[in-house]
Protein backbone atom coordinates (compact mmCIF):
# COMPACT_ATOMS: atom_id res chain seq x y z
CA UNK A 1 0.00 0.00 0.00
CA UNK A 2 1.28 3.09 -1.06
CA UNK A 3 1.59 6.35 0.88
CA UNK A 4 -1.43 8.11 -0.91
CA UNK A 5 -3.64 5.12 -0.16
CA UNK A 6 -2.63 5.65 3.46
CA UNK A 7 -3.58 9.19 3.88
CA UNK A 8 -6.87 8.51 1.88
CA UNK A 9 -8.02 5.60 3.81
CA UNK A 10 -6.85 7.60 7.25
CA UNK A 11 -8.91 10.78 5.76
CA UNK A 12 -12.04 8.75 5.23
CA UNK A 13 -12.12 6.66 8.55
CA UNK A 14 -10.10 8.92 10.82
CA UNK A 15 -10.07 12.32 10.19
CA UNK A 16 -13.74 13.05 8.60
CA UNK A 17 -15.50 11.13 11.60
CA UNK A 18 -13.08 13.24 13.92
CA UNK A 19 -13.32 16.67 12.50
CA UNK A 20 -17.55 15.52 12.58
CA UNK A 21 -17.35 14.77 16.25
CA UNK A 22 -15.34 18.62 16.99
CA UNK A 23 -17.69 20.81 14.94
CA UNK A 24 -20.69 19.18 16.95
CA UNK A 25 -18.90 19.62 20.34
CA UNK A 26 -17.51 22.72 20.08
CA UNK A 27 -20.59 23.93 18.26
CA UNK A 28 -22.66 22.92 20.55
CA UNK A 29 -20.18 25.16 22.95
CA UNK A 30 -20.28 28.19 20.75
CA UNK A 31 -24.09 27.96 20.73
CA UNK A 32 -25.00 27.86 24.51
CA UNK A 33 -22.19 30.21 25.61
CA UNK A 34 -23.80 32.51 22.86
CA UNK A 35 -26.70 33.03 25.05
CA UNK A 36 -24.75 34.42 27.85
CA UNK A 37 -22.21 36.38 26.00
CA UNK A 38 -23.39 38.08 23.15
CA UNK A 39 -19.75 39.42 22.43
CA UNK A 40 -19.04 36.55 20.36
CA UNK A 41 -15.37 36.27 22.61
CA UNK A 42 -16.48 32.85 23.99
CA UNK A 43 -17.73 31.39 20.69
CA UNK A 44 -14.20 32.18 19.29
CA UNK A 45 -12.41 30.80 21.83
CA UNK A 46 -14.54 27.66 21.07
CA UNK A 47 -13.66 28.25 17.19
CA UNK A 48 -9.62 28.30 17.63
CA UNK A 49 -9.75 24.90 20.31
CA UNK A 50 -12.01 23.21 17.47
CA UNK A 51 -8.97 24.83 15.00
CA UNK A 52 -6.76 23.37 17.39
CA UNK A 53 -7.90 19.83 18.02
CA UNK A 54 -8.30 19.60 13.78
CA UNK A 55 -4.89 20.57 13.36
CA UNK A 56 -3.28 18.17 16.05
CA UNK A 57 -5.39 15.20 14.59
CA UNK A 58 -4.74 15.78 11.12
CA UNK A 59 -0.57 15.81 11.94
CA UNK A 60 -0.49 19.25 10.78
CA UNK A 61 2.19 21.82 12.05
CA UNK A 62 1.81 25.74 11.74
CA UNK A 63 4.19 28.54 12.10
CA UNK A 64 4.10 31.81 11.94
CA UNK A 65 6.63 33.97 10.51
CA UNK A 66 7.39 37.50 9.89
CA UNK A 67 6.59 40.73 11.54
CA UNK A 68 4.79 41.20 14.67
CA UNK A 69 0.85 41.04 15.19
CA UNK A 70 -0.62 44.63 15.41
CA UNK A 71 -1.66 45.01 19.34
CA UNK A 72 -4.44 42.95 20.88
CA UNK A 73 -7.40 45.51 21.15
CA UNK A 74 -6.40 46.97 17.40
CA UNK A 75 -9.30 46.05 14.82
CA UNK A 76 -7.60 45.53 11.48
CA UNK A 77 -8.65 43.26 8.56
CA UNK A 78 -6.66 40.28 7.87
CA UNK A 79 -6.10 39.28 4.45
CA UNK A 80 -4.97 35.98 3.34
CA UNK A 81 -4.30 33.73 -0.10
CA UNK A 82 -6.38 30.86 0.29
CA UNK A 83 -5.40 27.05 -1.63
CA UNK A 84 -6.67 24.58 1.09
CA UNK A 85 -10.11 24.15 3.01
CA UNK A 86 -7.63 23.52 5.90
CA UNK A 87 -6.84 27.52 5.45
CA UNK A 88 -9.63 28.28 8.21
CA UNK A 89 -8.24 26.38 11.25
CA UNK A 90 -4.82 27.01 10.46
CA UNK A 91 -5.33 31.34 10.61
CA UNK A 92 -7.47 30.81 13.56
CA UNK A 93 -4.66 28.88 14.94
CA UNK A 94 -1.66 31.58 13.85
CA UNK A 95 -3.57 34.31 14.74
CA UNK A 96 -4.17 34.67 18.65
CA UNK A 97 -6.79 37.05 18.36
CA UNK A 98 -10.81 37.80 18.45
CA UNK A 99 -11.53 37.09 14.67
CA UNK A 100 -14.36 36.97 12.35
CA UNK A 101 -14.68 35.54 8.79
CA UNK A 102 -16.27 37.17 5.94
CA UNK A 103 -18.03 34.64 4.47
CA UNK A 104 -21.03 33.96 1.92
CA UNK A 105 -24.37 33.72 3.60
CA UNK A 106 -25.19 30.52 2.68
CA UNK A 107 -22.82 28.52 5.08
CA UNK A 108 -25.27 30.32 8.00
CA UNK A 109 -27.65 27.31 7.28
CA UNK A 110 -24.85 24.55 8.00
CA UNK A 111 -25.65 22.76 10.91
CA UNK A 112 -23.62 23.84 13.79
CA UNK A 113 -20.98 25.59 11.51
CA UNK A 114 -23.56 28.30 10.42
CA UNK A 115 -25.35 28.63 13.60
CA UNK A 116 -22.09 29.96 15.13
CA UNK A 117 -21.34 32.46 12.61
CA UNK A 118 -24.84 33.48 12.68
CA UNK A 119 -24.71 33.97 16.94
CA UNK A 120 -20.94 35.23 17.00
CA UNK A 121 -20.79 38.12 15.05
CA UNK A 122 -19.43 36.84 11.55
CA UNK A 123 -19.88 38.77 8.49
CA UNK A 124 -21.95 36.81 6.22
CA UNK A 125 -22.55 38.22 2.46
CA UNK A 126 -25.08 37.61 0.04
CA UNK A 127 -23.73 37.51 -2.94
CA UNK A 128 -26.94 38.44 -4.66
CA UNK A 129 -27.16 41.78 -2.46
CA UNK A 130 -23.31 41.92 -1.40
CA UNK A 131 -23.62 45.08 0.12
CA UNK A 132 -26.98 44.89 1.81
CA UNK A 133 -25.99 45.70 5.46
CA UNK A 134 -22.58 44.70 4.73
CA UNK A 135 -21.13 48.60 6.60
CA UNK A 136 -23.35 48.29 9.73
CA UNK A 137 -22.14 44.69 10.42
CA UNK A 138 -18.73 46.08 9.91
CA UNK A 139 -19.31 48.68 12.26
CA UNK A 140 -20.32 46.62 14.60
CA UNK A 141 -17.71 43.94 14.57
CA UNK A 142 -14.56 46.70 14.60
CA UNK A 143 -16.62 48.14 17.81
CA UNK A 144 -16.23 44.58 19.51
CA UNK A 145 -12.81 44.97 19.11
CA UNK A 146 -12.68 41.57 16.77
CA UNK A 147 -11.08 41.74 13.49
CA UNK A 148 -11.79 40.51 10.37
CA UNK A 149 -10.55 37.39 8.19
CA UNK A 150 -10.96 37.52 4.12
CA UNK A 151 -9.74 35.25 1.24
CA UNK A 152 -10.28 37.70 -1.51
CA UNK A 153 -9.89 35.62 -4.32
CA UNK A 154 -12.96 34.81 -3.27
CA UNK A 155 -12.65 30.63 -3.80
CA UNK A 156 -9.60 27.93 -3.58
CA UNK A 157 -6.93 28.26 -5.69
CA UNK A 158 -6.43 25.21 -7.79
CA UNK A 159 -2.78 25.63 -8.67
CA UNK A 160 -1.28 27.25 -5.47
CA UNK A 161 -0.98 30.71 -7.53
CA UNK A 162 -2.25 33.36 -5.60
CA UNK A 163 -5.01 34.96 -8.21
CA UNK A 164 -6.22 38.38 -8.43
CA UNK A 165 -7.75 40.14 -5.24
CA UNK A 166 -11.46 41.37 -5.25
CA UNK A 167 -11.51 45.12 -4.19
CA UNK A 168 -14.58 44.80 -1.99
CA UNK A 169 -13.13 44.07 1.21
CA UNK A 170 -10.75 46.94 0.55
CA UNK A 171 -13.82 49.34 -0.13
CA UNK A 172 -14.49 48.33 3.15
CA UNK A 173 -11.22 48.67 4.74
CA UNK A 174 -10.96 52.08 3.65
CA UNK A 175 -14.69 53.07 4.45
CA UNK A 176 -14.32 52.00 8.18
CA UNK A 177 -10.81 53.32 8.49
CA UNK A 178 -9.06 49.96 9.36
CA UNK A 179 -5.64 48.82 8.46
CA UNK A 180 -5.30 46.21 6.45
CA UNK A 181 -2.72 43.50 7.62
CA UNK A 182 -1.45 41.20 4.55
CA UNK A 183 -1.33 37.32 5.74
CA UNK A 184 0.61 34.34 3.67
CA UNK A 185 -0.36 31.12 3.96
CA UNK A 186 1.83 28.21 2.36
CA UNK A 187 2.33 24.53 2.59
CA UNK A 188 -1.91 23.87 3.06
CA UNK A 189 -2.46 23.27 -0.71
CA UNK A 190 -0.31 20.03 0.56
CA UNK A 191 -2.44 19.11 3.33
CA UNK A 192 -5.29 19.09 1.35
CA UNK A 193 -5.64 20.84 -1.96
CA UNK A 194 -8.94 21.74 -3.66
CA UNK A 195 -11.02 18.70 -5.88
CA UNK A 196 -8.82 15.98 -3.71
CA UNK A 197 -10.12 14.05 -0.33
CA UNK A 198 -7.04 13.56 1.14
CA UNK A 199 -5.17 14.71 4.05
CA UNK A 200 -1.49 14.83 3.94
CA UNK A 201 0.70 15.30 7.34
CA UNK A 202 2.57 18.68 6.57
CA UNK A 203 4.16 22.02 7.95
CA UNK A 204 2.45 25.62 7.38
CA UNK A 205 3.91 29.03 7.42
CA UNK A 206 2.20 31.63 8.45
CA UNK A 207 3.99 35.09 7.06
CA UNK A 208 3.10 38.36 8.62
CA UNK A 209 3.40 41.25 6.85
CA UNK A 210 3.76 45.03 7.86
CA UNK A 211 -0.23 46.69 8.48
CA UNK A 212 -0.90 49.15 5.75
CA UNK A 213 -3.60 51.90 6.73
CA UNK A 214 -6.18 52.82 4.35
CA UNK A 215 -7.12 56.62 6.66
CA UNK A 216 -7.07 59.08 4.26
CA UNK A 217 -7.25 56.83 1.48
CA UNK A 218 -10.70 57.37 -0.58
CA UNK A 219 -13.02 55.04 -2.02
CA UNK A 220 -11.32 55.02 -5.75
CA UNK A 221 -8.26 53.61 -3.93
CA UNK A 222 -9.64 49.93 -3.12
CA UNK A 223 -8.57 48.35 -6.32
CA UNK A 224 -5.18 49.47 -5.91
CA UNK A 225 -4.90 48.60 -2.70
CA UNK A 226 -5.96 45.24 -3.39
CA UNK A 227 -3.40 45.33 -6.04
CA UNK A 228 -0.64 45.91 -3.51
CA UNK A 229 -1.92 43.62 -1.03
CA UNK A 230 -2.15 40.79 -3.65
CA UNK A 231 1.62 41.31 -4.62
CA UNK A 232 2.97 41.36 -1.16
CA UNK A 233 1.26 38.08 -0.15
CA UNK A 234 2.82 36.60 -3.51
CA UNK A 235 6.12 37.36 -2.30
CA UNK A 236 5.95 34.51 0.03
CA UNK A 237 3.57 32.15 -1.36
CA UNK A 238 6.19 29.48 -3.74
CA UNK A 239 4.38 27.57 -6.05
């Protein structure tokens, strides 16, 4: 048996059943401590141990590189390539702080995934109506002192390329007055790369960049900020 069979068989009758029995636990966690702390502080706490316990079962090592975080209580949008479902767990791993994904609105009808981004403060978009509340929710997330997650190439890179950045979430950025923080992510397109169901054992490095503040940047600015962004994630992203 060959070492592909091995992760595949270990993915199927290991890992799947495992990651299963974490979302319902700490789902279940997120959910009731939701109704005492409406902060969403406790539900991500529950979010980076279910990170945690998905990382340490899968065999999967992350480090972080680069410059330092920006300051606990600063709000600042996070922005990340993204090649590997296992991109999730891993930031919420690297990044010790209160966090919040943007993410399409349908995943809020996932059982026990979607309830806790619905109760925790995630910003959920329809993509029909992407900007339908989309500032207020902003608002209110940079007030909780949580920052924000993106992938802005919007889906899985097939290739490990990164591919060109959406300028919404930089519209956003700039609107709200938040620094954006650039994030690279490589090695997870080898734990588990998009179109395969297999998890390979593997090493991730988290690079930190330098935060670059969008005050006193204006609205046309977002596609060249996304631009920049884009390029300096690139820079250490091999592929």
């Amino acid at each position: 048996m060959n070492w592909q069979s091995v992760h595949w068989w270990r993915t199927i009758f290991v890992l799947i059943p495992a990651i299963a029995v974490y979302t319902i636990v700490f789902g279940t966690a997120s959910i009731a401590g939701g109704l005492f702390d409406r902060s969403g502080r406790f539900s991500h706490r529950c979010a980076q141990q279910w990170a945690r316990w998905i990382l340490a079962t899968s065999l999967v090592r992350v480090e972080r590189r680069g410059v330092p975080l920006p300051p606990v209580d600063d709000t600042c949008v996070f922005v990340a390539n993204h090649s590997s479902i296992y991109d999730i767990p891993i930031l919420f791993t690297a990044l010790p702080r209160q966090l919040r994904l943007m993410a399409k609105a349908a995943l809020g009808y996932v059982p026990f995934i979607g309830w806790h981004l619905l109760r925790s403060g995630h910003v959920l978009v329809n993509r029909k109506r992407p900007g339908a509340g989309i500032f207020k929710r902003m608002q209110r997330m940079a007030r909780s002192g949580a920052s924000l997650v993106v992938f802005p190439e919007a889906s899985r890179t097939p290739d490990g390329a990164v591919k060109k950045f959406k300028g919404g979430v930089f519209l956003l950025a700039i609107e709200n007055g938040l620094p954006v923080v650039p994030i690279s992510v490589s090695g997870s397109r080898t734990v588990m790369p998009k179109g395969r169901l297999s998890v390979r054992p593997a090493t991730v490095v988290v690079t930190v960049h330098e935060p670059i503040p969008t005050r006193g940047l204006a609205r046309d600015d977002a596609r060249a900020l996304a631009e920049r962004v884009r390029d300096i994630v690139a820079t250490a992203v091999p592929h």
